[in-house]
C-alpha atoms as a PDB file:
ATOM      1  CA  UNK A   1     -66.117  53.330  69.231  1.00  0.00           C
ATOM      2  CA  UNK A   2     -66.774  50.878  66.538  1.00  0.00           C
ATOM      3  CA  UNK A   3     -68.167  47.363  66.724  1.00  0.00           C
ATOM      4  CA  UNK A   4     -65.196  45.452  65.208  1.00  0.00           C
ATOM      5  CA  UNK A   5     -62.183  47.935  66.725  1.00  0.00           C
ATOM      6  CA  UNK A   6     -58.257  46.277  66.897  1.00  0.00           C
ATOM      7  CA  UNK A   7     -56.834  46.137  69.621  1.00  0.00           C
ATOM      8  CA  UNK A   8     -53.374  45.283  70.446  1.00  0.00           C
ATOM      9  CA  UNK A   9     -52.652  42.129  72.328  1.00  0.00           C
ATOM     10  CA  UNK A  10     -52.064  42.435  75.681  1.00  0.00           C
ATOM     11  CA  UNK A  11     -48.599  41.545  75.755  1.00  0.00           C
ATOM     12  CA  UNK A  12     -47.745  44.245  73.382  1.00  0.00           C
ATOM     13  CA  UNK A  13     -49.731  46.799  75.611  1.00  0.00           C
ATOM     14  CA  UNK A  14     -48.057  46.061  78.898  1.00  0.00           C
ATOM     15  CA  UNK A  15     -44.730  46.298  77.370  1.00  0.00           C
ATOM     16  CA  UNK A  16     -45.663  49.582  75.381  1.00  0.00           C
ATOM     17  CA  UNK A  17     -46.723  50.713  78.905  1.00  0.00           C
ATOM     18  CA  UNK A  18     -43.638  49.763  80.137  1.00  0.00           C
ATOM     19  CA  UNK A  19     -41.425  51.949  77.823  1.00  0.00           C
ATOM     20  CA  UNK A  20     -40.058  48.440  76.195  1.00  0.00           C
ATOM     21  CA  UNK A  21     -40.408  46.767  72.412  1.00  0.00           C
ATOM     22  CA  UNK A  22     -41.637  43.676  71.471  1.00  0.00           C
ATOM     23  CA  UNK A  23     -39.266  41.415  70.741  1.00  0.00           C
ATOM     24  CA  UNK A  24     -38.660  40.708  66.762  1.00  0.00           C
ATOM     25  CA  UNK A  25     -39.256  37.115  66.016  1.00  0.00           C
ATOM     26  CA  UNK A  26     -36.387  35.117  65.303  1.00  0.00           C
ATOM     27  CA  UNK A  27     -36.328  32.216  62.777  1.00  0.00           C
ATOM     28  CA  UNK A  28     -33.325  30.125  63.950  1.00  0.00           C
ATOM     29  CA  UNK A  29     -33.969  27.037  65.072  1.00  0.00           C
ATOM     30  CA  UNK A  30     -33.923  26.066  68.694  1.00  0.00           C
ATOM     31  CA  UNK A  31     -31.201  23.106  69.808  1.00  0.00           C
ATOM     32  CA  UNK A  32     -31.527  22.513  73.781  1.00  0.00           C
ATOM     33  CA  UNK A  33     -33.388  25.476  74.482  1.00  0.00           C
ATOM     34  CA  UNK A  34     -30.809  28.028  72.261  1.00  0.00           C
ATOM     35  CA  UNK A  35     -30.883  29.381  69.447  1.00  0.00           C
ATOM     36  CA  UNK A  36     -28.456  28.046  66.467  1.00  0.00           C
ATOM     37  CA  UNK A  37     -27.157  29.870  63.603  1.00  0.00           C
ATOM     38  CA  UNK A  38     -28.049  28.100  60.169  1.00  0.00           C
ATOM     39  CA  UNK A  39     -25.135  26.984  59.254  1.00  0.00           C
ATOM     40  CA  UNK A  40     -21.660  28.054  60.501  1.00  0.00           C
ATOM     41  CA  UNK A  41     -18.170  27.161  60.999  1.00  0.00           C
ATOM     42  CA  UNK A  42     -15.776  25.074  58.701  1.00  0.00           C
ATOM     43  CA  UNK A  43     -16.853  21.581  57.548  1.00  0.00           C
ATOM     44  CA  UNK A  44     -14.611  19.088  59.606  1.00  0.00           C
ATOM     45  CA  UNK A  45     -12.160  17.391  57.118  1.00  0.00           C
ATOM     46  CA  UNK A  46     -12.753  13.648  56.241  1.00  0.00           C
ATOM     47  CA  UNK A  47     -10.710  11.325  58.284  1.00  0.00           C
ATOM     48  CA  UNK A  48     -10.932   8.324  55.954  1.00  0.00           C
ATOM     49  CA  UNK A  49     -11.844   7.960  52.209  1.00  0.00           C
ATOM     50  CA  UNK A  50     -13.145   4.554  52.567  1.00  0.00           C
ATOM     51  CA  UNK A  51     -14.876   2.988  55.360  1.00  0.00           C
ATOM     52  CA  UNK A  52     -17.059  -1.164  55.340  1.00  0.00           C
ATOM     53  CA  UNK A  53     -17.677  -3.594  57.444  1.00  0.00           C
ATOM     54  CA  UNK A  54     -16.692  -7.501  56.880  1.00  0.00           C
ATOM     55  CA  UNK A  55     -17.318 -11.007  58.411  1.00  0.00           C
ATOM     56  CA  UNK A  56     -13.834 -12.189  59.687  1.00  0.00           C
ATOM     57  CA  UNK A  57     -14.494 -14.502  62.742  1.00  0.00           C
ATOM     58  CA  UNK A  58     -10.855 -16.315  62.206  1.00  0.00           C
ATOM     59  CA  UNK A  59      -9.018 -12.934  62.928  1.00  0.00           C
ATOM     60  CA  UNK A  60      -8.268 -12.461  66.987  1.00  0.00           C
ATOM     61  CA  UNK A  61      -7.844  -8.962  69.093  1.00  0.00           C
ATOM     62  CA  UNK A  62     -10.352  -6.482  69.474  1.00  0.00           C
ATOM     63  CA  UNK A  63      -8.499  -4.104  67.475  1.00  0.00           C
ATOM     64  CA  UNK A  64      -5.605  -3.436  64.791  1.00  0.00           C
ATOM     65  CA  UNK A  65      -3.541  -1.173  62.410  1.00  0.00           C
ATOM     66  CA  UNK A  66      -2.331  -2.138  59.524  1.00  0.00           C
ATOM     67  CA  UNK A  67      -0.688  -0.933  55.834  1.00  0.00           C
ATOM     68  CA  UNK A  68      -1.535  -1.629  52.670  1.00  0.00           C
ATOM     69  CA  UNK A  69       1.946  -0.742  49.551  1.00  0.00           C
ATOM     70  CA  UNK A  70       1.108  -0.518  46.567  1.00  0.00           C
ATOM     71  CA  UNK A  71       2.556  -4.068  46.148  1.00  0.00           C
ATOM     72  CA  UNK A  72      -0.411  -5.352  48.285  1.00  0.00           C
ATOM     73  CA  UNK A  73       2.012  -6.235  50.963  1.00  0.00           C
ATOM     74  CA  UNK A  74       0.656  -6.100  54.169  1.00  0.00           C
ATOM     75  CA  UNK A  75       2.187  -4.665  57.208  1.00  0.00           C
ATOM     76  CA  UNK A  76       1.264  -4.282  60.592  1.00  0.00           C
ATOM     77  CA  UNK A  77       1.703  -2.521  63.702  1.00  0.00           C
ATOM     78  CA  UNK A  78       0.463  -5.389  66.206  1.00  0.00           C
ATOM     79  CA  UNK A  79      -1.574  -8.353  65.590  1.00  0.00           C
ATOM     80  CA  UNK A  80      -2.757 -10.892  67.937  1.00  0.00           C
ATOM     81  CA  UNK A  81      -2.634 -14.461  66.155  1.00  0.00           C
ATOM     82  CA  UNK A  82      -1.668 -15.184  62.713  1.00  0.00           C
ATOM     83  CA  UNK A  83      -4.659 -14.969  60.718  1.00  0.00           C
ATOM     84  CA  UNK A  84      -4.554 -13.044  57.174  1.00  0.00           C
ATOM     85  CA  UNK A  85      -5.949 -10.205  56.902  1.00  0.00           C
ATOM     86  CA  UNK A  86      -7.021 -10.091  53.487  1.00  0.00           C
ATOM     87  CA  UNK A  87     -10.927 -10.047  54.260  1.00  0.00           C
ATOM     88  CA  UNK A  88     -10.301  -6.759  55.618  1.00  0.00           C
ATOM     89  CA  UNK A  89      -7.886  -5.768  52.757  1.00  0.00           C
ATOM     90  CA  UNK A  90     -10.875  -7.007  50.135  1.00  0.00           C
ATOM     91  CA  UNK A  91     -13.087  -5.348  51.904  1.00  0.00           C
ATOM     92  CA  UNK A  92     -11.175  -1.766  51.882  1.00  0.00           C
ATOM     93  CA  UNK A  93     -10.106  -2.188  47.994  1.00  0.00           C
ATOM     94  CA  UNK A  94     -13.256  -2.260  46.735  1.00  0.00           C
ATOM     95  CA  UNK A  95     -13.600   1.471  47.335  1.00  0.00           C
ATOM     96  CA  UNK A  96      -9.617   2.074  48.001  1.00  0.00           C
ATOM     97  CA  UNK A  97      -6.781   0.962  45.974  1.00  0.00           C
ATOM     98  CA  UNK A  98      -3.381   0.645  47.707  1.00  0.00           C
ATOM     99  CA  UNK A  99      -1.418   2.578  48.760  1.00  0.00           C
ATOM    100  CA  UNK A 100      -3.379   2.971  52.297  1.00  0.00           C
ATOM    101  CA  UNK A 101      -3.417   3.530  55.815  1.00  0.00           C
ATOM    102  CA  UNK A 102      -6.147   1.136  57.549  1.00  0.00           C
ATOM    103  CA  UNK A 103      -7.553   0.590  61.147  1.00  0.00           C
ATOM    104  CA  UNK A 104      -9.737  -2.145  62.157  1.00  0.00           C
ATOM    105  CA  UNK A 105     -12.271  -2.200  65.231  1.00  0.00           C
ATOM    106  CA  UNK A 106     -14.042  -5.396  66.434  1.00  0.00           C
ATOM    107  CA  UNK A 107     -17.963  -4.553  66.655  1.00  0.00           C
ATOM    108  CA  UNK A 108     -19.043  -8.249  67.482  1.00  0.00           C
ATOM    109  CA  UNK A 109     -18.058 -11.695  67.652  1.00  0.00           C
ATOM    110  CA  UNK A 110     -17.839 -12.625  63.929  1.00  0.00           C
ATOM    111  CA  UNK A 111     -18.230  -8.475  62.481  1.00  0.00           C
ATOM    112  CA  UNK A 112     -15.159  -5.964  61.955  1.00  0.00           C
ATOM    113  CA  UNK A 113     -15.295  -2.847  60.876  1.00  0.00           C
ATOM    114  CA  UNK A 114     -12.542  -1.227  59.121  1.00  0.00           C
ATOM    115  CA  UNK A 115     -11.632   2.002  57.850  1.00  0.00           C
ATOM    116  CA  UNK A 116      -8.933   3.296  55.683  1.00  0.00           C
ATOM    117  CA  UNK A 117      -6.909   6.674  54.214  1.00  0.00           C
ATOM    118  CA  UNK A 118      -4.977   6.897  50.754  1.00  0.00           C
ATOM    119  CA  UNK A 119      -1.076   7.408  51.698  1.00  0.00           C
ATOM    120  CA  UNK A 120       1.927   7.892  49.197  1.00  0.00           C
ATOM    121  CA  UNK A 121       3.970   6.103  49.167  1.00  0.00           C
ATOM    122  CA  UNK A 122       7.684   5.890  47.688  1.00  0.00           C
ATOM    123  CA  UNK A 123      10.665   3.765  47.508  1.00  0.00           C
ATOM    124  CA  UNK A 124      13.785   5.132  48.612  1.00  0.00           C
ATOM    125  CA  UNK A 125      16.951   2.879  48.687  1.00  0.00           C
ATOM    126  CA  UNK A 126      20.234   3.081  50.689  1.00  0.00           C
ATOM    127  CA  UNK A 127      18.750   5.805  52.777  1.00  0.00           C
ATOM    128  CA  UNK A 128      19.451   5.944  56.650  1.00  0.00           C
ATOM    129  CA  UNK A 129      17.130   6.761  59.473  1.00  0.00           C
ATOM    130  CA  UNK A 130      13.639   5.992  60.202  1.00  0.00           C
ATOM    131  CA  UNK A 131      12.537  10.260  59.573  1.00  0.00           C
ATOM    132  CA  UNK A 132      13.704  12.314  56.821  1.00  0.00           C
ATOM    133  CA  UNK A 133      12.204  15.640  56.498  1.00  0.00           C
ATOM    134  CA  UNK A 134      13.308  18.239  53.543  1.00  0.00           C
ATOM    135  CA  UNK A 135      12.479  21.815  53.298  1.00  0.00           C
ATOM    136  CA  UNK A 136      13.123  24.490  50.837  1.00  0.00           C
ATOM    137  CA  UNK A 137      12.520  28.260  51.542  1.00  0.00           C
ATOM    138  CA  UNK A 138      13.521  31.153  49.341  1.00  0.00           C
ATOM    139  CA  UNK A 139      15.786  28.916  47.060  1.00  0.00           C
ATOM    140  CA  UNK A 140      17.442  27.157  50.783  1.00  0.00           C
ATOM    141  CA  UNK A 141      17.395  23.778  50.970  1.00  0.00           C
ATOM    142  CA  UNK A 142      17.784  22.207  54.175  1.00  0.00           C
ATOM    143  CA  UNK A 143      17.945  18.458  55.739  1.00  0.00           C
ATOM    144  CA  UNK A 144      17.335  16.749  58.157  1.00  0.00           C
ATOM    145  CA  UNK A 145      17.274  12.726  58.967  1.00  0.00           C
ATOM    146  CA  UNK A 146      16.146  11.685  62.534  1.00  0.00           C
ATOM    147  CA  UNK A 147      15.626  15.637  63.425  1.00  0.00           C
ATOM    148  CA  UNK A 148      19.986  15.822  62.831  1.00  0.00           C
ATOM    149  CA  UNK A 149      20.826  18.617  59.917  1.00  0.00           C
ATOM    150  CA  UNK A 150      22.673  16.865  56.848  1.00  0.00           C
ATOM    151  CA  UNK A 151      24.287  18.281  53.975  1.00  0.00           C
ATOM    152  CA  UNK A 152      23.401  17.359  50.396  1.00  0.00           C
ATOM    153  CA  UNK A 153      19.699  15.961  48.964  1.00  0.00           C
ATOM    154  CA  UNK A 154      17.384  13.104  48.616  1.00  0.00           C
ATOM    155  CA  UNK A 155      16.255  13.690  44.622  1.00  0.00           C
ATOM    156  CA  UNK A 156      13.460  11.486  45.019  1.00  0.00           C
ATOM    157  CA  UNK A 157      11.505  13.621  47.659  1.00  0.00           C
ATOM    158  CA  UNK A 158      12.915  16.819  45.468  1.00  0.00           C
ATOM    159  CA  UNK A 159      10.794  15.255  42.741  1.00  0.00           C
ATOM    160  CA  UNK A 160       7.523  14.573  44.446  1.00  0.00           C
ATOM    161  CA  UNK A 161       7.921  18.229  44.891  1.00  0.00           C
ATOM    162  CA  UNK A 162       8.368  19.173  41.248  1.00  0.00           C
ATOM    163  CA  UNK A 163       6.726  22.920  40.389  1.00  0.00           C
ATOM    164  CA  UNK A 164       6.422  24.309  43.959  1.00  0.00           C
ATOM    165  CA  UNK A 165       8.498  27.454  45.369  1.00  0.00           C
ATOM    166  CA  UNK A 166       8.604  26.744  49.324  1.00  0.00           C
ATOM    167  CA  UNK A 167       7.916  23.359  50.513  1.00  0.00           C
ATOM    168  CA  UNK A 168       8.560  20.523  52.738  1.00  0.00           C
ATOM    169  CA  UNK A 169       9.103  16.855  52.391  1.00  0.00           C
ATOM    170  CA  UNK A 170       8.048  14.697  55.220  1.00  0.00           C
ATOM    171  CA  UNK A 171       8.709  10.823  55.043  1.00  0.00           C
ATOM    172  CA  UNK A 172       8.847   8.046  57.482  1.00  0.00           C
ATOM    173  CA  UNK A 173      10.107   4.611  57.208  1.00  0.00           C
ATOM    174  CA  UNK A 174       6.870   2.168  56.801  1.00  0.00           C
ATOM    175  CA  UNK A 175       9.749  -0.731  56.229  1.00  0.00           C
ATOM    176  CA  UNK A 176      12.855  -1.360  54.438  1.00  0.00           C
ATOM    177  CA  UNK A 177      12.824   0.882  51.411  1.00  0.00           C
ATOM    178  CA  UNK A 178       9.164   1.908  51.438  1.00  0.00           C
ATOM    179  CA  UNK A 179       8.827   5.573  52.746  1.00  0.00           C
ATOM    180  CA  UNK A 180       5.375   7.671  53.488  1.00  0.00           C
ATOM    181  CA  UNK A 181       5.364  10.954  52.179  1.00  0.00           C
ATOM    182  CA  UNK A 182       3.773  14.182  53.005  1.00  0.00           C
ATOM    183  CA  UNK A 183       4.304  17.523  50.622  1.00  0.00           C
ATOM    184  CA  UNK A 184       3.199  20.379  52.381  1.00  0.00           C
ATOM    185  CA  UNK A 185       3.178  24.000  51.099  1.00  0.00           C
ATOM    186  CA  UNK A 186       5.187  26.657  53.362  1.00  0.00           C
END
């Protein structure tokens, strides 16, 4: 027996004499006591493309919803008070231009923070309803205003459409003859 002979560790012996192999190390990290893959899943989509905070002491509520046309008129869903909103707007528009969907949270006394979406937008006169939605499948065309089946077309949403096969057109009333639109493939 030599002088400097290798041994095994002890570990490794016990479980040798146990009829078992030593675990293979594993290089993921460990989050509360597990082990994580790398990276996995689908990146979550962004909710909003532009998000800031602003001084705007004058403005009431702890919260409020509002939307921005392309016009810069301003409407909104419920407000408490009658202050203008326009240091939230400013605030929004210096990464977003209108059209946009915005929500505003109170995070102190005199501090807002505010957060906003690009929406399209498009004016469509003389329509009824407050929802029109119009699909086309195969060639069919077929739609519908306040979820009741009509017969004919709205060009204007046919045109947002321009170039696709199967499709449909989803727009809501944001007031008068502003619409929001959604084109989604089918």
């Amino acid at each position: 027996m030599g002088l400097f002979r290798r041994r095994k560790p002890l570990h490794e012996r016990l479980l040798e004499d146990a009829g078992l192999e030593a675990p293979r190390y594993d290089a993921r990290p460990v989050v509360c006591g597990a082990r994580e893959p790398g990276v996995h899943g689908i990146a979550r989509q962004r909710e909003w493309d532009a998000v800031a905070t602003v001084r705007a002491p004058e403005i009431t509520g702890s919260e409020l919803a509002f939307d921005v046309l392309p016009d810069r008129t301003v409407l909104v869903d419920e407000e408490e008070g009658d202050a203008p909103l326009a240091p939230l707007a400013d605030a929004v528009e210096r990464e977003l231009q209108p059209p946009y969907r915005a929500k505003a949270v109170r995070q102190s006394e005199e501090l807002w923070a505010v957060a906003a979406r690009a929406i399209e937008v498009v004016r469509l006169s003389g329509q009824v309803g407050d929802t029109i939605e119009l699909s086309v499948r195969d060639g069919e065309r077929t739609l519908a205003i306040d979820g009741a089946r009509e017969f004919g077309t709205v060009a204007e949403l046919e045109a947002l459409s321009a170039g696709r096969n199967d499709y449909v057109v989803r727009a809501e009333r944001l007031d008068g003859d502003w619409w929001e639109v959604k084109v989604d493939p089918l």
